[in-house]
C-alpha atoms as a PDB file:
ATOM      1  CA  UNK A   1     215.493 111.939  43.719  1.00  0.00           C
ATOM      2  CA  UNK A   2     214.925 115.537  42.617  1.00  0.00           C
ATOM      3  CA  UNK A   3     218.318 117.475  41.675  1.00  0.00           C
ATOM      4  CA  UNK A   4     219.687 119.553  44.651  1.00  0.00           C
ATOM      5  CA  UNK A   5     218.684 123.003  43.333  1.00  0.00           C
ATOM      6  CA  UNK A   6     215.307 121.874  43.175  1.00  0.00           C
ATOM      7  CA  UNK A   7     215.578 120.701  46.669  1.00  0.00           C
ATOM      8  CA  UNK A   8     216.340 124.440  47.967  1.00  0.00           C
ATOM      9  CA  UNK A   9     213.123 125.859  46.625  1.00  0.00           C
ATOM     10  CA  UNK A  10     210.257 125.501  49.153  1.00  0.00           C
ATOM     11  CA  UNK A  11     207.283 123.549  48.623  1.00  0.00           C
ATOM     12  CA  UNK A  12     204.077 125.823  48.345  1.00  0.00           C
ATOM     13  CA  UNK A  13     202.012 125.614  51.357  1.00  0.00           C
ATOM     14  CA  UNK A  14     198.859 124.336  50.220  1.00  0.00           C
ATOM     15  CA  UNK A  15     196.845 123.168  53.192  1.00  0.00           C
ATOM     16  CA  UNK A  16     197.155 124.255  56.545  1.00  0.00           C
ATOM     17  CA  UNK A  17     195.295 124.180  59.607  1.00  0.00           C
ATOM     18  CA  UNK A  18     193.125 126.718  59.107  1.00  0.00           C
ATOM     19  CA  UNK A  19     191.931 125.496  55.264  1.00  0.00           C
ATOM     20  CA  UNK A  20     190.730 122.276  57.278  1.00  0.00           C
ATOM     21  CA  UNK A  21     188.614 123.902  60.743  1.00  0.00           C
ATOM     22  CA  UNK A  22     187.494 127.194  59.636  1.00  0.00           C
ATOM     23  CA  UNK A  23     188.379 129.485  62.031  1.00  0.00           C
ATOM     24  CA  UNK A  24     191.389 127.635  63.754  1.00  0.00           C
ATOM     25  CA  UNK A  25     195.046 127.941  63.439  1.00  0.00           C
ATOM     26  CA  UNK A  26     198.474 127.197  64.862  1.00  0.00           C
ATOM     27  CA  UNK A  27     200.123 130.930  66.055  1.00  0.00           C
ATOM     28  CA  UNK A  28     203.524 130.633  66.885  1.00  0.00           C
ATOM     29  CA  UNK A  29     203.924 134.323  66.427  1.00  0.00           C
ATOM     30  CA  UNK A  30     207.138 135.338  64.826  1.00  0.00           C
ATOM     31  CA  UNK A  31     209.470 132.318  66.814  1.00  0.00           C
ATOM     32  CA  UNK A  32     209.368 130.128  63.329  1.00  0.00           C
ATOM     33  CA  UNK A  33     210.939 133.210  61.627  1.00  0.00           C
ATOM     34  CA  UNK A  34     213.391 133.906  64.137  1.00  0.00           C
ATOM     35  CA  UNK A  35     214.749 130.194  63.481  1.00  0.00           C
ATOM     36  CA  UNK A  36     214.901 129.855  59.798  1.00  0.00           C
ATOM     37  CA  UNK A  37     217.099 133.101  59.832  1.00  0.00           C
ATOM     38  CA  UNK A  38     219.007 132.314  62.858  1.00  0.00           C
ATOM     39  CA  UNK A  39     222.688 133.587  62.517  1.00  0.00           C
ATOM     40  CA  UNK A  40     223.868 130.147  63.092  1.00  0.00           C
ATOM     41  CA  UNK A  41     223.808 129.047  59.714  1.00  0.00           C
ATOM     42  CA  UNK A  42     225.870 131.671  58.619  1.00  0.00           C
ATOM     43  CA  UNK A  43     228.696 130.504  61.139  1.00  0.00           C
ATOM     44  CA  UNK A  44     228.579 126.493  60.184  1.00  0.00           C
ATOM     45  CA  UNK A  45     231.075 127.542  57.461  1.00  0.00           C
ATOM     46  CA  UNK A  46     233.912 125.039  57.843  1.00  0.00           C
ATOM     47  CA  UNK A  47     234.475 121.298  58.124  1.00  0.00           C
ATOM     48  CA  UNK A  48     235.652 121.680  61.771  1.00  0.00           C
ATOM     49  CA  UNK A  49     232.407 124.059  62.702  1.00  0.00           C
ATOM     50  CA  UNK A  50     230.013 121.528  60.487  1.00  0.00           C
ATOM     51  CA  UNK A  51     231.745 118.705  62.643  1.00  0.00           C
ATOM     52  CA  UNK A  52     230.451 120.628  66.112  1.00  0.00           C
ATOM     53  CA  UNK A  53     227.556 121.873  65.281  1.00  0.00           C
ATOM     54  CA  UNK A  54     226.903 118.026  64.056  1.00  0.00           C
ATOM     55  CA  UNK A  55     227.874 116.392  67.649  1.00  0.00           C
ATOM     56  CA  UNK A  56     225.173 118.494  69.362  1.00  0.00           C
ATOM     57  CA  UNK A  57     222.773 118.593  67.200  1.00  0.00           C
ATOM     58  CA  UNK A  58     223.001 114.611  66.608  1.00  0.00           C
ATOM     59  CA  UNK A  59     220.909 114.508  70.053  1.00  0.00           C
ATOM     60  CA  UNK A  60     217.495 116.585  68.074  1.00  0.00           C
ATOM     61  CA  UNK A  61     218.248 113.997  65.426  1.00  0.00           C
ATOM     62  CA  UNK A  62     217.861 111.270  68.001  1.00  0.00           C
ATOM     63  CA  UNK A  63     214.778 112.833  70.190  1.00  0.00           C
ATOM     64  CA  UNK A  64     212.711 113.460  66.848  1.00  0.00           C
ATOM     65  CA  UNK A  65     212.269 109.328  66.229  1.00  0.00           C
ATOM     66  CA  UNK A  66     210.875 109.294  70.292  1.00  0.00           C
ATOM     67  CA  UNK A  67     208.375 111.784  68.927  1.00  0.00           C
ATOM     68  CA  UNK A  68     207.171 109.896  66.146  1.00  0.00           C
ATOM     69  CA  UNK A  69     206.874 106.670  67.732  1.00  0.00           C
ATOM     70  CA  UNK A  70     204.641 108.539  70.671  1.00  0.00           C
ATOM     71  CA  UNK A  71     202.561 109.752  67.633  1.00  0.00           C
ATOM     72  CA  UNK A  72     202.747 105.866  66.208  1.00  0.00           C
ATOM     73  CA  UNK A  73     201.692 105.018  69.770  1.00  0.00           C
ATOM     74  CA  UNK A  74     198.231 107.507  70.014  1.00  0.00           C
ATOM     75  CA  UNK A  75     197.186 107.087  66.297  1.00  0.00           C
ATOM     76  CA  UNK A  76     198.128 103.789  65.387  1.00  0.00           C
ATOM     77  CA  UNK A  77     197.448 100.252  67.344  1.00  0.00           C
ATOM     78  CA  UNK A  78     201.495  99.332  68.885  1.00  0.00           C
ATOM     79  CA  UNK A  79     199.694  97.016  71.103  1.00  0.00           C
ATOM     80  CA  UNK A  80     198.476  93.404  71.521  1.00  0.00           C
ATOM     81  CA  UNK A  81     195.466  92.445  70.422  1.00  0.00           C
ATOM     82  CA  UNK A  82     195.281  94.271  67.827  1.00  0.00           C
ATOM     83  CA  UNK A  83     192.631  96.620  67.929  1.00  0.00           C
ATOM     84  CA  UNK A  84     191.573  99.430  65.055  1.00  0.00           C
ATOM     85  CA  UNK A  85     192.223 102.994  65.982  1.00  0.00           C
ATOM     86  CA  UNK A  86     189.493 105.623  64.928  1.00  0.00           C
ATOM     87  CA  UNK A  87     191.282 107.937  62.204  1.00  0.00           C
ATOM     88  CA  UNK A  88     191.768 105.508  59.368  1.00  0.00           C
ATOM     89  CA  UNK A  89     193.700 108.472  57.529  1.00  0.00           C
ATOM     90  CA  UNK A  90     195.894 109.289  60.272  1.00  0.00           C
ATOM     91  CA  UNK A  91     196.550 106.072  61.023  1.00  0.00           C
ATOM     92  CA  UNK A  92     197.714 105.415  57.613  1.00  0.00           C
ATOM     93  CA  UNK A  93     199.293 108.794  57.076  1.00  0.00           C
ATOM     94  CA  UNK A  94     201.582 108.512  60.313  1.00  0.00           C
ATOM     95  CA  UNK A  95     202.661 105.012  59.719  1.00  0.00           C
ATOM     96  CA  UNK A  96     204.054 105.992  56.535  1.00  0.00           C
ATOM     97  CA  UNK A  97     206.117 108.637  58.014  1.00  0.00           C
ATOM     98  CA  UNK A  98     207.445 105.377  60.245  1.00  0.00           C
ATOM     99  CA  UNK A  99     208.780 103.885  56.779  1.00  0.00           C
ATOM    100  CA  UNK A 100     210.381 107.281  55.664  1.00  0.00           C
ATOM    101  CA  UNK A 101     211.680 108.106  58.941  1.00  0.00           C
ATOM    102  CA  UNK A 102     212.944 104.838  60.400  1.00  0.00           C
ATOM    103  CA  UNK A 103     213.482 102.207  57.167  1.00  0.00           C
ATOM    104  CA  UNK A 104     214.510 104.617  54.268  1.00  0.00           C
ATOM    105  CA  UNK A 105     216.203 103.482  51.336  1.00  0.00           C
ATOM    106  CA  UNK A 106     219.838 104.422  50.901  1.00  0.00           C
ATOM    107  CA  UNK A 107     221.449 105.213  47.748  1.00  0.00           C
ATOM    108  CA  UNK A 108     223.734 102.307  47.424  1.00  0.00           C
ATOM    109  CA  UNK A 109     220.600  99.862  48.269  1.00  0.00           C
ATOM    110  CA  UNK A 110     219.702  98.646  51.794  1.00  0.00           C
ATOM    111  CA  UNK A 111     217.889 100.562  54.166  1.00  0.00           C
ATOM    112  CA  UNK A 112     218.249 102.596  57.763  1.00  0.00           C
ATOM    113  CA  UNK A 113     217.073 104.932  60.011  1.00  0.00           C
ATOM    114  CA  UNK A 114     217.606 108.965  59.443  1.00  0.00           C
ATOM    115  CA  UNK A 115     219.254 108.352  62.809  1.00  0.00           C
ATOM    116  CA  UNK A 116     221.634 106.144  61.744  1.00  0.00           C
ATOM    117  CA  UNK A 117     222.146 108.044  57.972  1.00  0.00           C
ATOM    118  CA  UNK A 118     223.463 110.948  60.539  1.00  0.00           C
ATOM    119  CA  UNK A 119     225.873 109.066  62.808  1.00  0.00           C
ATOM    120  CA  UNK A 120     227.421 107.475  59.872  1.00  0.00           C
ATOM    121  CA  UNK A 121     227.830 110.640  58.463  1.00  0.00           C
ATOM    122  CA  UNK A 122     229.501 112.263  61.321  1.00  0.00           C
ATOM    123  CA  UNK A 123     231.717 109.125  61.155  1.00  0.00           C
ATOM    124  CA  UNK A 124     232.676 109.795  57.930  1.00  0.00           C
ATOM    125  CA  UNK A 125     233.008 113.484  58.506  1.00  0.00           C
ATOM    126  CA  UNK A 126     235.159 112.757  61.625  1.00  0.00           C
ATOM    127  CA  UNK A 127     232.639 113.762  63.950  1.00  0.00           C
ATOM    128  CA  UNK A 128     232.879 112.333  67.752  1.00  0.00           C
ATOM    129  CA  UNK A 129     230.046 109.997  68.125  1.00  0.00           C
ATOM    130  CA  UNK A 130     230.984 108.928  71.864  1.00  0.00           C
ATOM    131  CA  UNK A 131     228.568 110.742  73.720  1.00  0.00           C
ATOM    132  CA  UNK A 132     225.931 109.806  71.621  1.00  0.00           C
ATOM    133  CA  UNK A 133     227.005 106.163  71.082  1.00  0.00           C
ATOM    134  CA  UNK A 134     226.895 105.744  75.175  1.00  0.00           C
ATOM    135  CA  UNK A 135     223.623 107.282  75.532  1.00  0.00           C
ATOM    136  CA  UNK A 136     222.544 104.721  73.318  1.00  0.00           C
ATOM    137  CA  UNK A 137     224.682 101.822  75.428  1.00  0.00           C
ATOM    138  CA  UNK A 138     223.060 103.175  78.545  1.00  0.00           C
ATOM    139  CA  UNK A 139     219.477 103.487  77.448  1.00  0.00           C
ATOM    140  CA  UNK A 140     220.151  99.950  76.055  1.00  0.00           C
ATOM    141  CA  UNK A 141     221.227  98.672  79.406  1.00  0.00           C
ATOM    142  CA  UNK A 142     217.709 100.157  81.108  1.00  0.00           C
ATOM    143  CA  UNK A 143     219.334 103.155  82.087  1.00  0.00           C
ATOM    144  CA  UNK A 144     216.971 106.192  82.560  1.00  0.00           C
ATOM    145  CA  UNK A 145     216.916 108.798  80.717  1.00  0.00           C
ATOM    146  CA  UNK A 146     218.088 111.902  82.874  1.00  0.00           C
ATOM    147  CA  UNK A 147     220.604 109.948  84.425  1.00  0.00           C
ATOM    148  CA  UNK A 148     221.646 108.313  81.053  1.00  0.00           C
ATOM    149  CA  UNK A 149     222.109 111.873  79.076  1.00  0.00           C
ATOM    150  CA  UNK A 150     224.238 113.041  82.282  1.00  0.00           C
ATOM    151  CA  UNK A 151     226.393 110.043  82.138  1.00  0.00           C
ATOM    152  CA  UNK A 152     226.844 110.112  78.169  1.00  0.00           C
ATOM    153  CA  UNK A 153     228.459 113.480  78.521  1.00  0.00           C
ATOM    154  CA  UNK A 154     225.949 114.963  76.465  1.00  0.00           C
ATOM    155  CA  UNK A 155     226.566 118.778  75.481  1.00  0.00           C
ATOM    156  CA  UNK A 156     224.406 120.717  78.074  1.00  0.00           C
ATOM    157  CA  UNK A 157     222.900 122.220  75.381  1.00  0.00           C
ATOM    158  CA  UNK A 158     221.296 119.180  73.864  1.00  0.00           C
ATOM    159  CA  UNK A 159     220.225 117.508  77.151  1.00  0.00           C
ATOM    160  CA  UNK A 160     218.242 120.730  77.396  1.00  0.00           C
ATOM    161  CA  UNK A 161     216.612 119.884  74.618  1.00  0.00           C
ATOM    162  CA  UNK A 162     216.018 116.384  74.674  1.00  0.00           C
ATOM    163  CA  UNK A 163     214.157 117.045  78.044  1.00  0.00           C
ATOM    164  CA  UNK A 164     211.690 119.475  77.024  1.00  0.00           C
ATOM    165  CA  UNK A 165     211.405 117.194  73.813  1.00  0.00           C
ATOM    166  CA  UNK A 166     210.375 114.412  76.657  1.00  0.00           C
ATOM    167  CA  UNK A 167     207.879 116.645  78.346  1.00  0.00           C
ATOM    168  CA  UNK A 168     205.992 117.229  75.966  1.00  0.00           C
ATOM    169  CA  UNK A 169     206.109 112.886  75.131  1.00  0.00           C
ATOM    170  CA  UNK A 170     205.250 112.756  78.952  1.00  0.00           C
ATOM    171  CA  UNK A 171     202.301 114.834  78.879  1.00  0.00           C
ATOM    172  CA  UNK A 172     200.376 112.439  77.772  1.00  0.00           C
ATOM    173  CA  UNK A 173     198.600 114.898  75.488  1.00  0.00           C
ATOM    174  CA  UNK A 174     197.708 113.755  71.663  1.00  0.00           C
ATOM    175  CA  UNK A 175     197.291 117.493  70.247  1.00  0.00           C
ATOM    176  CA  UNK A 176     200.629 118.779  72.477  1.00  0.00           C
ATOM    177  CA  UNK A 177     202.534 115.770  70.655  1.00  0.00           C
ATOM    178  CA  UNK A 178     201.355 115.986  67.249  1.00  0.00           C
ATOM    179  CA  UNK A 179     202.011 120.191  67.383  1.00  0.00           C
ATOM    180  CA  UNK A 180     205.437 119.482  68.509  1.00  0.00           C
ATOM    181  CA  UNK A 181     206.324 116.547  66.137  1.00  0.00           C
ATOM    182  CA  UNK A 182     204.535 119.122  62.989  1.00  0.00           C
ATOM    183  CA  UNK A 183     205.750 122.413  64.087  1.00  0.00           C
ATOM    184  CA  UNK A 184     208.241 121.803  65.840  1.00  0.00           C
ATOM    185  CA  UNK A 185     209.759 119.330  63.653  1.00  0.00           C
ATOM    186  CA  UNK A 186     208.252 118.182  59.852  1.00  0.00           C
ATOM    187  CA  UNK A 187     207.110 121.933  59.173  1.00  0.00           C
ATOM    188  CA  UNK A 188     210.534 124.056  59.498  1.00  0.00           C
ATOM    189  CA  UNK A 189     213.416 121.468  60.070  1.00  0.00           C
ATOM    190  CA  UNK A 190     213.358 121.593  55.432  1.00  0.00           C
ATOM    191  CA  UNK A 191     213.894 125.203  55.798  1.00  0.00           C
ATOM    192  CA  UNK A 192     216.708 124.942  58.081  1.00  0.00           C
ATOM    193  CA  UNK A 193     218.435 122.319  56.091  1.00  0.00           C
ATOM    194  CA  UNK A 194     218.294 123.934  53.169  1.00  0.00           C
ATOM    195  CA  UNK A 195     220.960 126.433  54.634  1.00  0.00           C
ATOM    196  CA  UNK A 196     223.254 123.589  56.105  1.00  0.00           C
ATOM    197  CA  UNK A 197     222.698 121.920  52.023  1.00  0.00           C
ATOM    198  CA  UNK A 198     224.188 125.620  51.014  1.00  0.00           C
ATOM    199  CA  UNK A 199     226.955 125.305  53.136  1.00  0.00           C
ATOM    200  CA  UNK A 200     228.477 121.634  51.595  1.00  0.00           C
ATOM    201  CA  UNK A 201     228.017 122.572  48.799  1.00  0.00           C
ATOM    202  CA  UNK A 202     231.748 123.464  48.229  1.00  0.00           C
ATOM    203  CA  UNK A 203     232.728 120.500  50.952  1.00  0.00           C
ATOM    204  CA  UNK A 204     234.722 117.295  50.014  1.00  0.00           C
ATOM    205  CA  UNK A 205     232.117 115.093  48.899  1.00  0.00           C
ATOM    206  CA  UNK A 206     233.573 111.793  49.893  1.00  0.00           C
ATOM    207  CA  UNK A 207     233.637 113.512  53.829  1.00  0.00           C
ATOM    208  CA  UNK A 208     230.260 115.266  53.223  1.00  0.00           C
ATOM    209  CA  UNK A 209     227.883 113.368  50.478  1.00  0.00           C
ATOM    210  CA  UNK A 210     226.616 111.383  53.670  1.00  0.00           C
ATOM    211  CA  UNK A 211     225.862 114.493  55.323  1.00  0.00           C
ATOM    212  CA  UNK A 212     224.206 116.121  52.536  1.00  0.00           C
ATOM    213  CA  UNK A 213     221.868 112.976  51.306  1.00  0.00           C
ATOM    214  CA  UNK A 214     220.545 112.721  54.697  1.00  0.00           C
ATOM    215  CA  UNK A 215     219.418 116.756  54.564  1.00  0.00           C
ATOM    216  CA  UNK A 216     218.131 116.729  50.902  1.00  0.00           C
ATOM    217  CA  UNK A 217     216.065 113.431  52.061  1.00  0.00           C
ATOM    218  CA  UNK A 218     214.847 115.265  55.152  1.00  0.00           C
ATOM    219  CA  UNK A 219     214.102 118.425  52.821  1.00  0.00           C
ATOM    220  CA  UNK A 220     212.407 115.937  50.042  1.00  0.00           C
ATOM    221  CA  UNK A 221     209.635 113.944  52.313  1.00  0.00           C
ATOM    222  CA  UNK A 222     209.019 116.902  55.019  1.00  0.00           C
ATOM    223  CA  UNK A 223     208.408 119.612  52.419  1.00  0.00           C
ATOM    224  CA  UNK A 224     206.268 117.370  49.857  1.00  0.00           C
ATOM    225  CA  UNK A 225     205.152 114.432  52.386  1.00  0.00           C
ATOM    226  CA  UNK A 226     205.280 114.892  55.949  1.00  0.00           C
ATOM    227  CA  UNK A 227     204.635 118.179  57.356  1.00  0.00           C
ATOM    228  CA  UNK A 228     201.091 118.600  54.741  1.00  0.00           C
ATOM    229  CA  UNK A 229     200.130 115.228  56.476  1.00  0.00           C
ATOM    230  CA  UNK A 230     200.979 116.138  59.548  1.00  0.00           C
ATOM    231  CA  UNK A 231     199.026 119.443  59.507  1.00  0.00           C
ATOM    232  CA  UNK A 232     195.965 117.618  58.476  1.00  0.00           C
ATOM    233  CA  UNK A 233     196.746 115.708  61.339  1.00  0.00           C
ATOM    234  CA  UNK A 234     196.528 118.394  64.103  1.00  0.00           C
ATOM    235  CA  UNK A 235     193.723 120.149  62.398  1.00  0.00           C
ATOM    236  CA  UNK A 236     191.633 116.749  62.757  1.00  0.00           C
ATOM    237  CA  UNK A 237     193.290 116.125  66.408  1.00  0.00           C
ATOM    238  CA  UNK A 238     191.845 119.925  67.303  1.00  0.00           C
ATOM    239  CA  UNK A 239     188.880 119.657  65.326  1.00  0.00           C
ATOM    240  CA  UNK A 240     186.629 122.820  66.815  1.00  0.00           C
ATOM    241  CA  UNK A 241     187.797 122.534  70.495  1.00  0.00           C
ATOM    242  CA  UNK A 242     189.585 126.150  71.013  1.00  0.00           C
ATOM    243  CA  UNK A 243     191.009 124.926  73.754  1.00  0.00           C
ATOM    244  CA  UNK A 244     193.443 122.516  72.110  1.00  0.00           C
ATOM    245  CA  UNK A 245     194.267 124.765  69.558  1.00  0.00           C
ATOM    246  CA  UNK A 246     195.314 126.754  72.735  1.00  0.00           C
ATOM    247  CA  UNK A 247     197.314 123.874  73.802  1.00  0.00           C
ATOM    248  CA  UNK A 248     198.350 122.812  70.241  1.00  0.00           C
ATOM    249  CA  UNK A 249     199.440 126.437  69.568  1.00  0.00           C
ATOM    250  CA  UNK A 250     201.097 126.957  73.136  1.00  0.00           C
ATOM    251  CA  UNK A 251     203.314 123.389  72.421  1.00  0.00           C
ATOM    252  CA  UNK A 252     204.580 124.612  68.843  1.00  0.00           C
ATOM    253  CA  UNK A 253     205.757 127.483  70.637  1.00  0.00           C
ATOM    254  CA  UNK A 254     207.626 126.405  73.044  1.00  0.00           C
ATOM    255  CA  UNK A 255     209.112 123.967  70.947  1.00  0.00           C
ATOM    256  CA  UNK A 256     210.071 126.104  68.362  1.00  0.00           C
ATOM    257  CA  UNK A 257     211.643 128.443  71.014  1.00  0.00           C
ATOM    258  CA  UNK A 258     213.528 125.223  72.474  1.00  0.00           C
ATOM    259  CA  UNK A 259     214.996 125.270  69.313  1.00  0.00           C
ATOM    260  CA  UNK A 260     216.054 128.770  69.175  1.00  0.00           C
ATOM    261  CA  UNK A 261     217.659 128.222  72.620  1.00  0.00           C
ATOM    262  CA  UNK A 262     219.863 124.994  71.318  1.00  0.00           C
ATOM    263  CA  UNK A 263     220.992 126.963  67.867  1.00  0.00           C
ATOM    264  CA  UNK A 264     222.167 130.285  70.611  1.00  0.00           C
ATOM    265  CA  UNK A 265     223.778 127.637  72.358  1.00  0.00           C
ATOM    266  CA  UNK A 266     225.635 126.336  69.209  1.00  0.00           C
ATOM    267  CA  UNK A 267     225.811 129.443  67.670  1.00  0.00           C
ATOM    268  CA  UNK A 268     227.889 130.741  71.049  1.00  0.00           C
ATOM    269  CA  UNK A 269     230.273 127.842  70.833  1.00  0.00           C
ATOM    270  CA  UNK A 270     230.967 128.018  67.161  1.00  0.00           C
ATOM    271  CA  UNK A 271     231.229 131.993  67.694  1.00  0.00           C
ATOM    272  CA  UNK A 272     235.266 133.429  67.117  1.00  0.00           C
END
């Protein structure tokens, strides 16, 4: 794995939507700016404010593996028979992203989900896991999902988000779901960690190494794996239809601003 410091220096950009369909690209005006210098990250500067900001935002942790199993869904074959789906390359591109995402290796050997890297590091950190264990117990027990997040006692804040994450899974829409799972997701969440990587990095390791191997691993495979692929991936999905760059553009958006919305809501709790 590359050293930490290395880890807080972005990756250069070197494709993007536009490089692949002349004329095209994803405008999500100046929302993606307002996010990566959100005033939140300057206020997650304690063990006891890392521990709440980690019990909301454990929910965005969960909703992001729904979001890449409905891209798994629309660009790979999930279903039997087996049949072959049209984009060889995205098919191969986004089940790799499946491996990263939901078998990665861990330090000590063995393997598990970025999901469950996180709750075991808010166990170790002394989080509270409840709400989001029950969701889990509930959803597990057929429970839908509204009814589910209500009963899991779910911060209001995160059920917020977790339902406009499911809209956009709803629509039914390949370009909306591959712009939210790239823009809203693989493309900026290694630029937000690399301010929560800042902030451990004077934190009791044994509480905290957990923490901070899961966001150098995010920050490692979005910034030199995922988000390039997944660009290429909504270019091709867009191809020269204006109209889903429209749609494409219009989803990253509003995701991005969903996002805004959950760190305010953080950022008001964690506030003196």
């Amino acid at each position: 794995m590359k050293p930490p410091s290395a880890l807080c220096s972005p990756a250069p950009r070197v494709d993007s939507p536009s490089d692949l369909s002349a004329g095209y690209a994803i405008d999500v005006g100046d929302v993606r700016d307002r996010l990566i210098h959100h005033r939140l990250y300057g206020l997650v500067n304690s063990p006891e404010r890392l521990r709440r900001f980690m019990e909301t935002h454990v929910f965005a942790v969960w909703d992001f593996q729904s979001l890449l199993k409905a891209m798994q869904q629309r660009l790979t074959c999930t279903s039997i028979p087996w049949l072959p789906t049209p984009d060889r390359e995205a098919r191969r591109m986004v089940n790799e992203i499946v491996l990263d995402e939901e078998s990665d290796e861990l330090p000590e050997g063995g393997h598990a989900s970025h999901f469950e890297l996180y709750v075991e590091s808010m166990h170790l950190a002394g989080a509270d896991t409840k709400p989001i264990q029950r969701l889990l117990a509930l959803l597990h027990a057929g429970g839908p999902l509204a009814q589910s997040l209500t009963a899991s006692a779910a911060p209001a804040a995160a059920v917020e988000f977790v339902r406009r994450s499911f809209e956009v899974i709803q629509s039914g829409s390949t370009p909306a779901i591959a712009a939210a799972f790239t823009y809203g997701r693989e493309d900026v969440i290694p630029d937000m960690f690399r301010h929560l990587v800042g902030t451990l990095a004077q934190q009791d390791p044994e509480a905290w190494g957990r923490f901070r191997f899961y966001l150098e691993r995010h920050i490692l495979h979005d910034d030199a794996k995922h988000a390039p692929v997944c660009r290429r991936i909504v270019a091709t999905l867009c191809g020269n239809d204006s109209q889903k760059w429209a749609e494409a553009s219009q989803t990253a958006r509003g995701c991005l601003e969903a996002r805004v919305a959950l760190w305010d809501r953080i950022a008001t709790d964690l506030s003196p």
